[in-house]
PDB file of N, CA and C in Angstrom:
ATOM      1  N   UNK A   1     188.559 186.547  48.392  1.00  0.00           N
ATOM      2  CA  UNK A   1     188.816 186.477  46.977  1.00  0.00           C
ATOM      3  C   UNK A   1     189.798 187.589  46.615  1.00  0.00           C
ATOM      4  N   UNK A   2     190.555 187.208  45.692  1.00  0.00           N
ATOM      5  CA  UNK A   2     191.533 188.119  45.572  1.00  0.00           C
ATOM      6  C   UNK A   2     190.660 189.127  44.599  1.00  0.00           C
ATOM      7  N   UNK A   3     191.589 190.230  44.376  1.00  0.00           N
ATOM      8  CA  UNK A   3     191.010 191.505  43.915  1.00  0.00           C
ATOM      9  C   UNK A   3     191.249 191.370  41.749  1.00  0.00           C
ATOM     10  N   UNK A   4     192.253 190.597  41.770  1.00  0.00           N
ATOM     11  CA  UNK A   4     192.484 190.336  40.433  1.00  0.00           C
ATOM     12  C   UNK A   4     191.217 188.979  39.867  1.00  0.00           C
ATOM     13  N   UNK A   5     191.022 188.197  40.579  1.00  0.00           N
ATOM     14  CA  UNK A   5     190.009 187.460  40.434  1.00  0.00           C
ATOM     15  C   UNK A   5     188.754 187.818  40.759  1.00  0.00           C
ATOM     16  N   UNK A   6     188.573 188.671  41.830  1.00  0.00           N
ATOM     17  CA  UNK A   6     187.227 189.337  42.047  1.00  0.00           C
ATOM     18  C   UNK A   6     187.324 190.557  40.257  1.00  0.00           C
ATOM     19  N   UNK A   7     187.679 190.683  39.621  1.00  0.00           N
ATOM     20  CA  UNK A   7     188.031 191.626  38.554  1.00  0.00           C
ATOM     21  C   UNK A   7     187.352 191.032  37.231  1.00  0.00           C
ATOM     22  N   UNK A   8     188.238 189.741  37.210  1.00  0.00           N
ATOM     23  CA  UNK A   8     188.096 188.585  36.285  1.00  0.00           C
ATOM     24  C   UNK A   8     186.794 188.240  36.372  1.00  0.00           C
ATOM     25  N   UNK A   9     185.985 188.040  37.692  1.00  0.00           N
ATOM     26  CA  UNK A   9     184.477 187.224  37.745  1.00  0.00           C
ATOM     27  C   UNK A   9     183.513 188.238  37.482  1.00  0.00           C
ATOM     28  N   UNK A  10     183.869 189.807  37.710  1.00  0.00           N
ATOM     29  CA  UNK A  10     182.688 190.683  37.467  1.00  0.00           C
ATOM     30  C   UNK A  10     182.915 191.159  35.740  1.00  0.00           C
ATOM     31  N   UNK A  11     183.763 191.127  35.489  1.00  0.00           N
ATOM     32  CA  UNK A  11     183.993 191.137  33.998  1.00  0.00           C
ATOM     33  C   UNK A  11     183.507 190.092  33.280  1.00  0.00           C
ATOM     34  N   UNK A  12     183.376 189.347  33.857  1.00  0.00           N
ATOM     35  CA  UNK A  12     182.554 188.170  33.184  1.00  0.00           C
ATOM     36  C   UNK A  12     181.146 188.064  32.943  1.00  0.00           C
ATOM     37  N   UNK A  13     180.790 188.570  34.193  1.00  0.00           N
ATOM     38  CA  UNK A  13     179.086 188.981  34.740  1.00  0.00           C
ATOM     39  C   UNK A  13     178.848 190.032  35.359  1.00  0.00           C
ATOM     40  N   UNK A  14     179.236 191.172  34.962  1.00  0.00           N
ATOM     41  CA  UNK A  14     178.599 192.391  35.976  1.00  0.00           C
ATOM     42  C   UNK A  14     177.414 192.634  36.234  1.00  0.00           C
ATOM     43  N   UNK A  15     176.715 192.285  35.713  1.00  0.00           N
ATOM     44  CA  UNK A  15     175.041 192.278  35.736  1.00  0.00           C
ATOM     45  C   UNK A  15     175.000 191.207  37.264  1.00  0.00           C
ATOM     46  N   UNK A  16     175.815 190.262  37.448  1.00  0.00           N
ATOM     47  CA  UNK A  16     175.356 189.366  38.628  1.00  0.00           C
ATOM     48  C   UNK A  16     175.944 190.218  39.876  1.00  0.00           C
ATOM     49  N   UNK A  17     176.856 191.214  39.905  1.00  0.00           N
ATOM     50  CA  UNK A  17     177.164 192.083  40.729  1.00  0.00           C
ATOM     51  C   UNK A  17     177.020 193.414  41.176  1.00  0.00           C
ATOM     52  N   UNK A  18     176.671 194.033  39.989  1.00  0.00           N
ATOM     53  CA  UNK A  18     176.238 195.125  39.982  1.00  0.00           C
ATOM     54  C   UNK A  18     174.469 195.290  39.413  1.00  0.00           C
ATOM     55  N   UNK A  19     173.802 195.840  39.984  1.00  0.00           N
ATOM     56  CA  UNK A  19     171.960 196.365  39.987  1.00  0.00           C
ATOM     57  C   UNK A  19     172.145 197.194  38.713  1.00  0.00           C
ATOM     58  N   UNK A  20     173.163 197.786  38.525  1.00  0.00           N
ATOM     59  CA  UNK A  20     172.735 199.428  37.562  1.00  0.00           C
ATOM     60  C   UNK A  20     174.725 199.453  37.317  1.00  0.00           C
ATOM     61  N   UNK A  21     174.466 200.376  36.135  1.00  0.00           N
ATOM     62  CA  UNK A  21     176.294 200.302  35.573  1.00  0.00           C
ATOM     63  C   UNK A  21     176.124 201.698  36.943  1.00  0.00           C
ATOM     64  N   UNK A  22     175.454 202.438  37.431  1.00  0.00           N
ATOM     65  CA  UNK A  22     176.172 203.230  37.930  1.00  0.00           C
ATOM     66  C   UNK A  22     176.810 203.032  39.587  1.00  0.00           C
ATOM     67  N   UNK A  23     176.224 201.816  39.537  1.00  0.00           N
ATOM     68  CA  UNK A  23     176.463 201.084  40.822  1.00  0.00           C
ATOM     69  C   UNK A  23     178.503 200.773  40.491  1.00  0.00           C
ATOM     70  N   UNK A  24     178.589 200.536  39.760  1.00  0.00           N
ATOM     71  CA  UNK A  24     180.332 200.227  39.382  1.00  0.00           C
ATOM     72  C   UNK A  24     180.976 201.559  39.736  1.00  0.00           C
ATOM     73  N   UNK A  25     180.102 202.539  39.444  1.00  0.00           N
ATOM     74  CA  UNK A  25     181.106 204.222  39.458  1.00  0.00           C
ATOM     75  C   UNK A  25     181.379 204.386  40.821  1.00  0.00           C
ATOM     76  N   UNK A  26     180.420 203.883  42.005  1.00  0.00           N
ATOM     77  CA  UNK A  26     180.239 204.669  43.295  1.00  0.00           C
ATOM     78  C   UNK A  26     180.788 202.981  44.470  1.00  0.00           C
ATOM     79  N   UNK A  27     181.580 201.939  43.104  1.00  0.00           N
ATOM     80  CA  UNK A  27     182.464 201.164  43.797  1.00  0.00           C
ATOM     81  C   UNK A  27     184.377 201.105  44.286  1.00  0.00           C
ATOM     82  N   UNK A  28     183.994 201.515  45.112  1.00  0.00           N
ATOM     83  CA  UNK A  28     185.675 202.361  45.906  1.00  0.00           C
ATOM     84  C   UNK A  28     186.640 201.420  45.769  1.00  0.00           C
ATOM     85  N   UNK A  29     186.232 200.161  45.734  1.00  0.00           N
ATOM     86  CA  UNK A  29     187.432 199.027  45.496  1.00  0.00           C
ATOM     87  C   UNK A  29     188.515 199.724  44.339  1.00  0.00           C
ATOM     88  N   UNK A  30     187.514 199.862  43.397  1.00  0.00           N
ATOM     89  CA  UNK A  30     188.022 200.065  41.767  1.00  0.00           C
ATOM     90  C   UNK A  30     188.948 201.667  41.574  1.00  0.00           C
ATOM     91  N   UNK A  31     189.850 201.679  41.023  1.00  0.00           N
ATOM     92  CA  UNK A  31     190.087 202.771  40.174  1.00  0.00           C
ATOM     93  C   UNK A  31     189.406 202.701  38.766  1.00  0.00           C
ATOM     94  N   UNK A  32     189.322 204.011  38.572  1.00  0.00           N
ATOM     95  CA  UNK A  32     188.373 204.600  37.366  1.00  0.00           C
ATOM     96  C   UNK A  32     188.935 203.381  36.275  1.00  0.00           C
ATOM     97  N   UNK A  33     190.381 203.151  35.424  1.00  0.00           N
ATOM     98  CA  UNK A  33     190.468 202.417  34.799  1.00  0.00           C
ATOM     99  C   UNK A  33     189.822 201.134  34.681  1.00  0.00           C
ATOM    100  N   UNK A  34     189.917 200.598  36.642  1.00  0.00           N
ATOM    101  CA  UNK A  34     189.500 199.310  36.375  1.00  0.00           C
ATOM    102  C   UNK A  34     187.500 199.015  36.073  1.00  0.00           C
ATOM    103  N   UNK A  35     186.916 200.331  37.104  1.00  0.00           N
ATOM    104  CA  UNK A  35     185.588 200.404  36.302  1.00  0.00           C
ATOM    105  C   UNK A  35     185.268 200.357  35.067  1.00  0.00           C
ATOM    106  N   UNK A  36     185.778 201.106  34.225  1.00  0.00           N
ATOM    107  CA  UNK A  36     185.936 200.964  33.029  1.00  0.00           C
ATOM    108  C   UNK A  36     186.346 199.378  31.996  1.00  0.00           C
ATOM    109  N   UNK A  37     187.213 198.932  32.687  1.00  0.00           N
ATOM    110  CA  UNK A  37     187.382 197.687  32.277  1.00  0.00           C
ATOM    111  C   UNK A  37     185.838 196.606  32.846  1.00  0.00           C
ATOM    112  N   UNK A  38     184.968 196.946  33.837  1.00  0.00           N
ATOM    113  CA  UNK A  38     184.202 196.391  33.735  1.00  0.00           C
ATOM    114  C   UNK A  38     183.016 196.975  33.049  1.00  0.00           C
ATOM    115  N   UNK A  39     182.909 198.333  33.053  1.00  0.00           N
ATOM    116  CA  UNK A  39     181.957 198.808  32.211  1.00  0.00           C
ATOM    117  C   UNK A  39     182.018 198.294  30.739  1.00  0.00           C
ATOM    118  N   UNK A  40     183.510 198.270  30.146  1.00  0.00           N
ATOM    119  CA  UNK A  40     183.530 197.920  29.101  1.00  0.00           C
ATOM    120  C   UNK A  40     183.020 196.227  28.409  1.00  0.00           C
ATOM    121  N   UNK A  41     183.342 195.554  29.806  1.00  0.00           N
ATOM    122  CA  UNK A  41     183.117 194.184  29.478  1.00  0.00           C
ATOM    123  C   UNK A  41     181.482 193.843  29.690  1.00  0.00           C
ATOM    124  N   UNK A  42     180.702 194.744  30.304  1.00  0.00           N
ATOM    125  CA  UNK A  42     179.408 194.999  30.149  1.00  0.00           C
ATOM    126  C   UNK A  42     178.713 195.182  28.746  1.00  0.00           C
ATOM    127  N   UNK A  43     179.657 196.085  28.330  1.00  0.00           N
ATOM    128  CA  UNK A  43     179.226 197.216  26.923  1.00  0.00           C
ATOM    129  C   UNK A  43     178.940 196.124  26.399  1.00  0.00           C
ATOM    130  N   UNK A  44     180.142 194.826  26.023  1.00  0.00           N
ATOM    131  CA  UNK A  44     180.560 193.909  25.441  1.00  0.00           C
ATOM    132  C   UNK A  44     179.362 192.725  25.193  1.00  0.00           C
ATOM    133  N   UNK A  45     179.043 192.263  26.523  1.00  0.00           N
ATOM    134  CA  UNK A  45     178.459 191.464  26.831  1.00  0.00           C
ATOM    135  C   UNK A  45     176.603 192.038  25.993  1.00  0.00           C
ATOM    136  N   UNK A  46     176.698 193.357  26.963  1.00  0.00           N
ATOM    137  CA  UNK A  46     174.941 193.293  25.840  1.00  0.00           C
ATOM    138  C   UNK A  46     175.053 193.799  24.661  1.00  0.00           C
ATOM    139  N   UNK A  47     176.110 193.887  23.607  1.00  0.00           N
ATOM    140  CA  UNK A  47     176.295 193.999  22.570  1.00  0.00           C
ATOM    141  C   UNK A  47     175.978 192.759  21.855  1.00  0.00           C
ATOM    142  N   UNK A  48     177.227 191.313  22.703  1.00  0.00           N
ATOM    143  CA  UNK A  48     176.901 190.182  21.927  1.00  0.00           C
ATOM    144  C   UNK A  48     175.516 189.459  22.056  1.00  0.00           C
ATOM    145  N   UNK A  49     174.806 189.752  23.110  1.00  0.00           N
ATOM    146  CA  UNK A  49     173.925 189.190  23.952  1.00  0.00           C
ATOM    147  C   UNK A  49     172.403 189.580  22.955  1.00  0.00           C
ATOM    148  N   UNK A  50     172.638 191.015  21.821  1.00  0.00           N
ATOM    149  CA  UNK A  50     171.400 191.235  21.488  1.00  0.00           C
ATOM    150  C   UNK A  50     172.053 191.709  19.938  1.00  0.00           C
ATOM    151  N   UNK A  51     173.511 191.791  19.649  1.00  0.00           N
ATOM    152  CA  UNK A  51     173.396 191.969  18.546  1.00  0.00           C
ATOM    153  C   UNK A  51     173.082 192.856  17.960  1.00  0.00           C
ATOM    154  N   UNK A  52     172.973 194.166  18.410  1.00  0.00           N
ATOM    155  CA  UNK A  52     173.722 195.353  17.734  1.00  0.00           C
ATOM    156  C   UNK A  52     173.796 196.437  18.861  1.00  0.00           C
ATOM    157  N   UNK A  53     174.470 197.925  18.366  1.00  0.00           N
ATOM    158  CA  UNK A  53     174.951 198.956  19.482  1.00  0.00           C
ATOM    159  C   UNK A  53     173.508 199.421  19.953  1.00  0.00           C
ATOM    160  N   UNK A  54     172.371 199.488  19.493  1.00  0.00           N
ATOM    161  CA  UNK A  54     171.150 200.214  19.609  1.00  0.00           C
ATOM    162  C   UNK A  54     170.523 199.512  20.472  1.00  0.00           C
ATOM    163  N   UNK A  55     171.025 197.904  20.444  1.00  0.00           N
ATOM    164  CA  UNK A  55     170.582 197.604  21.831  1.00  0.00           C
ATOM    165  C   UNK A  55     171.136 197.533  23.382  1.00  0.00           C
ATOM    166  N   UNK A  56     172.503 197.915  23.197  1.00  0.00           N
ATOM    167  CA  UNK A  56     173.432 198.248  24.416  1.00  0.00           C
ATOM    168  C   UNK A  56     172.548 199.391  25.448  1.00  0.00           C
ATOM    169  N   UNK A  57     172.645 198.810  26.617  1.00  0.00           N
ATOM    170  CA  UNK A  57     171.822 199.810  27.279  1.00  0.00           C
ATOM    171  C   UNK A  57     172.367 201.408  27.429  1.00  0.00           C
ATOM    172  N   UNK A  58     171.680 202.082  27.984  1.00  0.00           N
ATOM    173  CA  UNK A  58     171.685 203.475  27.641  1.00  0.00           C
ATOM    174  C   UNK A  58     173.030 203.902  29.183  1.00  0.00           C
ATOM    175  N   UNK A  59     172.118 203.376  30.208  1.00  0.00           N
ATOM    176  CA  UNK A  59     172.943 203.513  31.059  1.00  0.00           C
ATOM    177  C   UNK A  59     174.624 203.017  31.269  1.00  0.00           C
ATOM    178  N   UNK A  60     174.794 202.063  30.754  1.00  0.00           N
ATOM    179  CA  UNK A  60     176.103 201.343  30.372  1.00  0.00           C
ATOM    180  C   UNK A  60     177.063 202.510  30.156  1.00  0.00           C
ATOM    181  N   UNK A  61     176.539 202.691  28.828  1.00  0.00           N
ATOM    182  CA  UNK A  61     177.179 203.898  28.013  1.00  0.00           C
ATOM    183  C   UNK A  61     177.407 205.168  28.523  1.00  0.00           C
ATOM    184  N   UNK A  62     176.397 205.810  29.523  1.00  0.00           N
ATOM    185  CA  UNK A  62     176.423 206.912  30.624  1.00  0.00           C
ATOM    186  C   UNK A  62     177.194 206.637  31.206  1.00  0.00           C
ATOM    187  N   UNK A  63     177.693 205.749  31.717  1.00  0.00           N
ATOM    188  CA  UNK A  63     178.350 205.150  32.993  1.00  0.00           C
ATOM    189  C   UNK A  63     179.611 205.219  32.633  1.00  0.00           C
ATOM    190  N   UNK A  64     180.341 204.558  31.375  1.00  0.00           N
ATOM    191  CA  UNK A  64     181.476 204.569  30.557  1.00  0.00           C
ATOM    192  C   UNK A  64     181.915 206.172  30.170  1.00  0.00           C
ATOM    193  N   UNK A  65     181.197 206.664  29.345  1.00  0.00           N
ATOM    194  CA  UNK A  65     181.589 208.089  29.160  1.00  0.00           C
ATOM    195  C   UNK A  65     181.594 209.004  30.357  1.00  0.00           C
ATOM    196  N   UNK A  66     181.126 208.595  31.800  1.00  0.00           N
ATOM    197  CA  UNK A  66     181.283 209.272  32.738  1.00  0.00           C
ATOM    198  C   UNK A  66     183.270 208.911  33.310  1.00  0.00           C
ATOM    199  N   UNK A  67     183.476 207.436  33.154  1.00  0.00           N
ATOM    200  CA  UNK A  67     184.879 207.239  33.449  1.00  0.00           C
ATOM    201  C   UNK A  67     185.759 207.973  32.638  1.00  0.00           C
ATOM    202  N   UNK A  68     185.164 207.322  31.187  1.00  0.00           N
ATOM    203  CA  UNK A  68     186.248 208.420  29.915  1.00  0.00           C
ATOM    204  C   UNK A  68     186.745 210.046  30.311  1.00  0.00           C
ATOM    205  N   UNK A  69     185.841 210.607  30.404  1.00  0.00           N
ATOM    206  CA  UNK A  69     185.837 212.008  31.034  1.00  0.00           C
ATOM    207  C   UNK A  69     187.034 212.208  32.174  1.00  0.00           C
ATOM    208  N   UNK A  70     186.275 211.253  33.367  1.00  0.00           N
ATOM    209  CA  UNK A  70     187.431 211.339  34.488  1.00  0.00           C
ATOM    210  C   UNK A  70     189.001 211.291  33.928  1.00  0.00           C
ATOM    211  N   UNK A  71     188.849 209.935  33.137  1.00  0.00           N
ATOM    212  CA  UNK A  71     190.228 209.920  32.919  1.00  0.00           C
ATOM    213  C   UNK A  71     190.956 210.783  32.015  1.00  0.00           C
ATOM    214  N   UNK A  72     190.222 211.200  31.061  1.00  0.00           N
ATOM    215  CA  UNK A  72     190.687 212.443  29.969  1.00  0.00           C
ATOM    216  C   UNK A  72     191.083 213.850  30.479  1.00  0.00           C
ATOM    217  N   UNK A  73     190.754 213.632  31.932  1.00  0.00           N
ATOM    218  CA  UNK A  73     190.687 214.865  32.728  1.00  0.00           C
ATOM    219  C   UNK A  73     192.309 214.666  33.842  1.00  0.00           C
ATOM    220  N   UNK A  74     193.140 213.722  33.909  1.00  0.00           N
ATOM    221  CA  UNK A  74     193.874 213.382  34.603  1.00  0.00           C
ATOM    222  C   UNK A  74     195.088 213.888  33.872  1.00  0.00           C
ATOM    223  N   UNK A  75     195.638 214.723  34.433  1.00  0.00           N
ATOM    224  CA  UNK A  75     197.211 214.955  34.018  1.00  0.00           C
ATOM    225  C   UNK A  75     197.673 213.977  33.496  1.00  0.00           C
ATOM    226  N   UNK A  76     198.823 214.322  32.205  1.00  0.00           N
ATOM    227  CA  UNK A  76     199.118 213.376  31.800  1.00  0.00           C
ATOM    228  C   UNK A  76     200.860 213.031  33.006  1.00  0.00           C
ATOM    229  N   UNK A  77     200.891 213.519  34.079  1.00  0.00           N
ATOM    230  CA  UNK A  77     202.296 213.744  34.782  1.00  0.00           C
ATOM    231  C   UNK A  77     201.887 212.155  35.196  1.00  0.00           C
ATOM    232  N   UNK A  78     201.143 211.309  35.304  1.00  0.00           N
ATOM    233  CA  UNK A  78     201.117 210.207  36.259  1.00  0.00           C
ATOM    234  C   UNK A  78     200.059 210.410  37.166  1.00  0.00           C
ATOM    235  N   UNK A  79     199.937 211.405  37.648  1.00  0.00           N
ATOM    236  CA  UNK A  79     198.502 211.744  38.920  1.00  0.00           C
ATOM    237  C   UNK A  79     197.050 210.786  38.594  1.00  0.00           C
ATOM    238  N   UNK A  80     197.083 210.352  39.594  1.00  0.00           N
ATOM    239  CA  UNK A  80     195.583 209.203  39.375  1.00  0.00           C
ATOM    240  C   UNK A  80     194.384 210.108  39.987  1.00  0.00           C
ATOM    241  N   UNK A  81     193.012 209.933  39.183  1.00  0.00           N
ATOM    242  CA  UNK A  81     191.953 210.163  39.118  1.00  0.00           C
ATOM    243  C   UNK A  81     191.893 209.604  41.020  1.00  0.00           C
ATOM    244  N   UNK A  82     190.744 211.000  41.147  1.00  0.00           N
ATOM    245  CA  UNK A  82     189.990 210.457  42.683  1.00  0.00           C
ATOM    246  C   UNK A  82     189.110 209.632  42.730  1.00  0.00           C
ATOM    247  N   UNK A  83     188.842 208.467  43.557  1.00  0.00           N
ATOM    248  CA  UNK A  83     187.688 207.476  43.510  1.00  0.00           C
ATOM    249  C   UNK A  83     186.569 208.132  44.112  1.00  0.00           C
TER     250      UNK A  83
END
């Protein structure tokens, strides 16, 4: 499976691929951005799924502000975050 479609299908369902959001952080395929793009489509999903932020899980959100960080932490010269 390609890596842009393997991207597309876990963004769709990360819960069917990933056990725990922190299982996405300690996945080497990904750069931090693209975790994030699935963390985010997580966020997304149990947002619509229950209908408000208080029910978004806790860990999700740990998991996301752990990427934010990384990346807020990256020179702005171009230098990419370590996986």
């Amino acid at each position: 499976m390609a890596k842009k479609q393997l991207m597309e299908d876990m963004c769709a369902e990360p819960a069917r691929y990933f056990r725990a959001p922190s299982d996405v952080l300690r996945d080497r395929r990904f750069s931090d951005p693209e975790r994030l793009e699935i963390l985010s489509a997580w966020d997304r999903l149990a947002h619509a799924e229950n209908g408000t932020d208080a029910a978004i899980p806790d860990a999700v959100r740990a998991a996301r502000r752990e990427v934010e960080c990384r990346l807020a932490a990256v020179p702005a010269s171009g230098a990419t975050a370590a996986n």
